[in-house]
C-alpha atoms as a PDB file:
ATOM      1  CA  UNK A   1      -7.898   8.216 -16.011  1.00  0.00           C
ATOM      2  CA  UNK A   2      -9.514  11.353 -16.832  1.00  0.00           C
ATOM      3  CA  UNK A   3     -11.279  11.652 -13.319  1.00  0.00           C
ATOM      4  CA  UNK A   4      -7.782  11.464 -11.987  1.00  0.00           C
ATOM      5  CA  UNK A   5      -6.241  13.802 -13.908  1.00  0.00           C
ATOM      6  CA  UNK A   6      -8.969  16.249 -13.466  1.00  0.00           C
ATOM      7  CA  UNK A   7      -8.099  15.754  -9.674  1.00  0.00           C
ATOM      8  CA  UNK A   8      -4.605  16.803 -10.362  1.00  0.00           C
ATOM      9  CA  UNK A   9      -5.017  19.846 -12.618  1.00  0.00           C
ATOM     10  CA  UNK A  10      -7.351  20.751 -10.030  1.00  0.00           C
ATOM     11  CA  UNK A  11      -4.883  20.335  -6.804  1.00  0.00           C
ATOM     12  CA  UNK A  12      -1.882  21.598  -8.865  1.00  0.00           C
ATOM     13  CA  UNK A  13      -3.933  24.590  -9.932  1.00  0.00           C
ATOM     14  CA  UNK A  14      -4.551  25.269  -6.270  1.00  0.00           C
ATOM     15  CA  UNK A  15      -0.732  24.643  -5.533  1.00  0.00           C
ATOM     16  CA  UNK A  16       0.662  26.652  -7.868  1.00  0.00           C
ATOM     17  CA  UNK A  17      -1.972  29.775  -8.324  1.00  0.00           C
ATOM     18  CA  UNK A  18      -2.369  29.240 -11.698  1.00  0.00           C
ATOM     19  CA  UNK A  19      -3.801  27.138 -14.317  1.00  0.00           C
ATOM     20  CA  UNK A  20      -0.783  27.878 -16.845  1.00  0.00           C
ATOM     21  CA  UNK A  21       1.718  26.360 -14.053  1.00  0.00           C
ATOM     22  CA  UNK A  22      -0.277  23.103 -13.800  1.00  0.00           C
ATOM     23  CA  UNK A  23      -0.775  23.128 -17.401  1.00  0.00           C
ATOM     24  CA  UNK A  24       2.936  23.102 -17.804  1.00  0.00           C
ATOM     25  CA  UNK A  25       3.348  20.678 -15.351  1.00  0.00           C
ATOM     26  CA  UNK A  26       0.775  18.626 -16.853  1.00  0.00           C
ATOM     27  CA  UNK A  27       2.293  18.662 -20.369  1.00  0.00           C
ATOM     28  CA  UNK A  28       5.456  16.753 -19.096  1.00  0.00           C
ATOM     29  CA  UNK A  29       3.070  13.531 -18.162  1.00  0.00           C
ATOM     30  CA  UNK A  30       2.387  10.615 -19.672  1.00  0.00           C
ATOM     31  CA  UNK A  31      -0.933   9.269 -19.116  1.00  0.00           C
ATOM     32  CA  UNK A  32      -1.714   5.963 -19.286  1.00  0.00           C
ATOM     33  CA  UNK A  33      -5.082   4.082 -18.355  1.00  0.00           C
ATOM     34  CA  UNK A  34      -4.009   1.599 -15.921  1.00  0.00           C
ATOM     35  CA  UNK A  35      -6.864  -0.613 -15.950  1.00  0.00           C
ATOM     36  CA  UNK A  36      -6.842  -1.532 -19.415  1.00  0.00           C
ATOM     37  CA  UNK A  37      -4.043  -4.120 -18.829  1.00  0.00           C
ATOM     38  CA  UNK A  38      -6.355  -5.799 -15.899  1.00  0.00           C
ATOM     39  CA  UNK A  39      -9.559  -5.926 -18.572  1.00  0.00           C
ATOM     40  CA  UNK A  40      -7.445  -7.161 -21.198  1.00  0.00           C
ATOM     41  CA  UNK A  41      -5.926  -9.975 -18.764  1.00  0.00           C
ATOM     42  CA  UNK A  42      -9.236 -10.631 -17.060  1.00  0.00           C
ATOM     43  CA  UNK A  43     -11.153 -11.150 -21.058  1.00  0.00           C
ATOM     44  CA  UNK A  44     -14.807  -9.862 -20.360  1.00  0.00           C
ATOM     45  CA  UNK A  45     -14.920  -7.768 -24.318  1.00  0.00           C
ATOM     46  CA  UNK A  46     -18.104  -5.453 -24.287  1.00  0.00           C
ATOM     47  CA  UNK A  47     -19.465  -6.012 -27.778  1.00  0.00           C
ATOM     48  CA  UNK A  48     -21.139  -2.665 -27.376  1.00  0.00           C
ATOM     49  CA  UNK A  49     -18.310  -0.686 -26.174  1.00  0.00           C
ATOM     50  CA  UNK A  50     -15.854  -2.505 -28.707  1.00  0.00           C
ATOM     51  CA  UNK A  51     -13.425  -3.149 -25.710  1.00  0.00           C
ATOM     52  CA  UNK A  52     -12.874  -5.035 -23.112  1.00  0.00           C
ATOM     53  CA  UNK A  53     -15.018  -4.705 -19.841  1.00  0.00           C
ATOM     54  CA  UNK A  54     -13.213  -2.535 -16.985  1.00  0.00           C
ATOM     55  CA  UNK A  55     -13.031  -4.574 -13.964  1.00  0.00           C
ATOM     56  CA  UNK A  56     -14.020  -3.718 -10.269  1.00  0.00           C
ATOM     57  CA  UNK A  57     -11.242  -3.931  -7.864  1.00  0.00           C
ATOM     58  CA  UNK A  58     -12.980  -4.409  -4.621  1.00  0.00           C
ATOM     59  CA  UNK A  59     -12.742  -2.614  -1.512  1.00  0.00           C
ATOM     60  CA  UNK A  60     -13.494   0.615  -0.276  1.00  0.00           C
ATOM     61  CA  UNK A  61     -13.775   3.007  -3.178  1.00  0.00           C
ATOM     62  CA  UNK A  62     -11.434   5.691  -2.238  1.00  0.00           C
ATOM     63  CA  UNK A  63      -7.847   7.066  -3.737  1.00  0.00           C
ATOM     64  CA  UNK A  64      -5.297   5.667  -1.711  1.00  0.00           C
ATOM     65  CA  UNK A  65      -7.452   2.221  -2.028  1.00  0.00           C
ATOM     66  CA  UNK A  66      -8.013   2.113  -5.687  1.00  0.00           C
ATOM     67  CA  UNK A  67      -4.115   2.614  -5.562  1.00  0.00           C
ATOM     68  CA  UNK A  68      -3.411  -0.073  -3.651  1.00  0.00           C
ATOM     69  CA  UNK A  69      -5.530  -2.395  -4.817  1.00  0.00           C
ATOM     70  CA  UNK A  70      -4.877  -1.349  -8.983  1.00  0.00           C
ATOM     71  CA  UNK A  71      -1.510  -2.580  -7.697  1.00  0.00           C
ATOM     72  CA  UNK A  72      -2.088  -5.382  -6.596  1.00  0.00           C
ATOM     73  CA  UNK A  73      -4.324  -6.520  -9.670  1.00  0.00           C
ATOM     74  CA  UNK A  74      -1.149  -5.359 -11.957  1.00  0.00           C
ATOM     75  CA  UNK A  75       1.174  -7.949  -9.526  1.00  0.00           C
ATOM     76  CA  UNK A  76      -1.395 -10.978 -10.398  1.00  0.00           C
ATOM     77  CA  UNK A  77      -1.132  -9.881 -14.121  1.00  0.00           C
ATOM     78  CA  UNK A  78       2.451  -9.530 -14.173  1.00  0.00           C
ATOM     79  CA  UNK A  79       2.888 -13.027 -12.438  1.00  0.00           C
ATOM     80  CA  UNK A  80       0.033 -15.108 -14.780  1.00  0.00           C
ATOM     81  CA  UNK A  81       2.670 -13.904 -17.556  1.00  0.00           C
ATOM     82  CA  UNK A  82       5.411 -16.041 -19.320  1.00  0.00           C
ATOM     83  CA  UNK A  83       8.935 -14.939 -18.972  1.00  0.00           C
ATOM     84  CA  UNK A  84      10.101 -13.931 -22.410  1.00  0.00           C
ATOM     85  CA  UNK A  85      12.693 -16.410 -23.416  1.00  0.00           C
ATOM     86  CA  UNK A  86      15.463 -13.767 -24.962  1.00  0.00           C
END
């Protein structure tokens, strides 16, 4: 998460001409660390770490890949669950 959001100060920075524009941009964002609901699902805990193990997705390492396969990982978690019975 904070790789990728380095990636996007960086490009927005570059978009805009200035780092206060993609800071403002920035500070409308909610980040969230997408992976941690895959480790959590898939159960490996890191006694070292004190969290659960991050999970490799496969594939070609590259940003439109990770994308599509962090996706598809999320659809397999999503599915495994039980429907809430409201």
């Amino acid at each position: 998460m904070d790789f990728d959001r380095g990636v996007f100060e960086r490009e927005l920075v570059r978009h805009y001409g200035s780092a206060e524009a993609a800071d403002r941009w920035l500070a409308g964002c909610r980040w969230h660390d997408a992976m941690v609901p895959y480790a959590v699902w898939k159960g490996l805990w890191s006694v070292k770490r004190g969290t659960y193990r991050n999970q490799r997705l496969g594939g070609p390492h590259d940003a439109v890949a990770d994308c599509r396969l962090l996706l598809d990982k999320l659809r397999q978690v999503a599915q495994a669950l039980p429907v809430p019975r409201w």
